[in-house]
Protein backbone atom coordinates (compact mmCIF):
# COMPACT_ATOMS: atom_id res chain seq x y z
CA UNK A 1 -14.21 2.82 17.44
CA UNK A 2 -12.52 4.28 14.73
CA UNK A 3 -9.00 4.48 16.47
CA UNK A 4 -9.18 0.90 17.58
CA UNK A 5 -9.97 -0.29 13.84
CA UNK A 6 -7.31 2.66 12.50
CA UNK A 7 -4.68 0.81 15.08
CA UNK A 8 -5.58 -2.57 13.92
CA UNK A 9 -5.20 -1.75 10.20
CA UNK A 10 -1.82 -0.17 11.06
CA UNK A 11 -0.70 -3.19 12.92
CA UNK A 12 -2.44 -5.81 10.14
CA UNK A 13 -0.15 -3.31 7.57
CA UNK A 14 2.89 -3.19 9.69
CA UNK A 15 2.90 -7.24 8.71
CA UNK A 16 3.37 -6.39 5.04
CA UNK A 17 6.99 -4.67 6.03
CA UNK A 18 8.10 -8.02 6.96
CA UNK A 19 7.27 -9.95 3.30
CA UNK A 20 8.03 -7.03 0.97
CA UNK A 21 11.17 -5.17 1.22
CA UNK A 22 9.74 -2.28 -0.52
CA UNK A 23 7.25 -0.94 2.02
CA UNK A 24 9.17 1.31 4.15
CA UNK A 25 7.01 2.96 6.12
CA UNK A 26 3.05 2.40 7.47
CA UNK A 27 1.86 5.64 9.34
CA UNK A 28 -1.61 7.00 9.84
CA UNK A 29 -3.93 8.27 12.20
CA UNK A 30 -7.32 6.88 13.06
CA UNK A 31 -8.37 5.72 9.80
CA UNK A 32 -6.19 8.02 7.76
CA UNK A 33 -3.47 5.68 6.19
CA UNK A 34 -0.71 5.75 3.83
CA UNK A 35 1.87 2.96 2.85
CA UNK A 36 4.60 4.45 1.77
CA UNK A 37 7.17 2.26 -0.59
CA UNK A 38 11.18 2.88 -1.30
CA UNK A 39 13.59 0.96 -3.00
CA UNK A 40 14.51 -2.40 -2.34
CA UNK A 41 17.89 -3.48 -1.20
CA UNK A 42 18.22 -6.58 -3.29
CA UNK A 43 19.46 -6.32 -7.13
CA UNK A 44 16.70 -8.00 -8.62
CA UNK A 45 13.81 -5.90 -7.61
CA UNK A 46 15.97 -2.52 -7.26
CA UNK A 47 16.50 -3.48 -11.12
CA UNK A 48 12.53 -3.48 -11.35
CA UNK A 49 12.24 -0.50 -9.32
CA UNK A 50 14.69 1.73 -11.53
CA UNK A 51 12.94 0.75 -14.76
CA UNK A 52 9.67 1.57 -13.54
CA UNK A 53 10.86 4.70 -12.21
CA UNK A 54 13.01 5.95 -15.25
CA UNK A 55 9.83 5.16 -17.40
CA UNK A 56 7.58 7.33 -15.11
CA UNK A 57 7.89 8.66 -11.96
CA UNK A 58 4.46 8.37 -10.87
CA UNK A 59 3.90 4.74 -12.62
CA UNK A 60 4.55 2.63 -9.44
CA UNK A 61 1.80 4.03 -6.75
CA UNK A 62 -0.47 3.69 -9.57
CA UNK A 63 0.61 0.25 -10.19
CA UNK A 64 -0.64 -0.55 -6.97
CA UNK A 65 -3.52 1.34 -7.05
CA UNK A 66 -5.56 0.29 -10.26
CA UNK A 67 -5.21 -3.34 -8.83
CA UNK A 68 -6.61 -2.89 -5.75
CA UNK A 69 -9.83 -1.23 -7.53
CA UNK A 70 -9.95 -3.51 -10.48
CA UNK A 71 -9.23 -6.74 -8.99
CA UNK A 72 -10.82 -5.88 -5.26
CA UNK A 73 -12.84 -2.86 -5.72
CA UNK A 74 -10.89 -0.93 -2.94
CA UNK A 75 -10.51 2.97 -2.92
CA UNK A 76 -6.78 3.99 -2.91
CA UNK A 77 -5.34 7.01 -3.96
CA UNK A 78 -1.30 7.96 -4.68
CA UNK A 79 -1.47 11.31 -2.39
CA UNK A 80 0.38 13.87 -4.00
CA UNK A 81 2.73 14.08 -8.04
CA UNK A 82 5.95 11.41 -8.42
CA UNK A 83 4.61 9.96 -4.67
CA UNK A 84 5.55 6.53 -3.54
CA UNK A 85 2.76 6.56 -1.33
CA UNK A 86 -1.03 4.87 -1.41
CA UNK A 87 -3.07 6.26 0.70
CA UNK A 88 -5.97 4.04 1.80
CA UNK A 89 -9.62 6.00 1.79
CA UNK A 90 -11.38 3.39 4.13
CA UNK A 91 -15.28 4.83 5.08
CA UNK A 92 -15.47 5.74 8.48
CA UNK A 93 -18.25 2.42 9.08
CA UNK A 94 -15.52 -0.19 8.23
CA UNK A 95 -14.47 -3.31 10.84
CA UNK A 96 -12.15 -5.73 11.09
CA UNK A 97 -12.91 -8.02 9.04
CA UNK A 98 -12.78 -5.10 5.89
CA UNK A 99 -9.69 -4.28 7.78
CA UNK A 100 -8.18 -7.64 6.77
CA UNK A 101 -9.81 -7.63 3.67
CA UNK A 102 -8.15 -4.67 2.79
CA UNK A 103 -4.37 -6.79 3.80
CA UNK A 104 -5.03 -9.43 2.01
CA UNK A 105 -5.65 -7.33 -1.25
CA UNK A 106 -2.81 -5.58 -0.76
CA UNK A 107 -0.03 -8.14 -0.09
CA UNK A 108 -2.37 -9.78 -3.54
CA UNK A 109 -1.20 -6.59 -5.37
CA UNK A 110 1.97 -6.15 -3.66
CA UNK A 111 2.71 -9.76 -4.93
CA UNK A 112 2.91 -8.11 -8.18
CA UNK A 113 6.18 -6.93 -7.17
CA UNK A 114 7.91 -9.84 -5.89
């Protein structure tokens, strides 16, 4: 159960690579998931990018991160120090339809950087 739900959230994710040129990468395992972000190609938002980075390294993971708990009361974490990464801490009970709860608050906060 978990795998198929893990697979869905990776494919439902994979969607998010399409709209936002700054998610590079969705991997995972089961429900173990991390999106992992790099900089954008276009001027405009690799302008954005290099500010926020220059002002802190660590600043942008958390920028996504303290939306999706304050606006949607999801779990994320930025894995590791300076990380691009946000590593989703779904419990092991949720379903599809948290699943694409979960999307939707993400491409919400990921607006943020469009």
């Amino acid at each position: 159960m978990h795998g198929e739900v893990g697979d869905y959230l990776i494919g439902r994710l994979n969607e998010l690579k399409l709209k936002y040129e700054m998610v590079k990468e969705i991997r995972g395992k089961g429900l173990v998931i991390a999106i992992e972000f790099g900089e954008p190609k276009s001027f405009k938002l690799r302008i954005g990018w290099n500010l926020v980075h220059k002002a802190s390294k660590g600043l942008f993971g958390q920028m996504i991160v303290v939306p999706l708990f304050t606006d949607h009361r999801i779990l994320s974490q930025v894995p590791g120090h300076n990380m691009d990464v946000v590593k989703d801490s779904s419990p092991l009970t949720i379903t599809k339809k948290e699943a694409d709860y979960f999307v939707e608050a993400s491409r919400s906060s990921g607006g943020r950087m469009s």
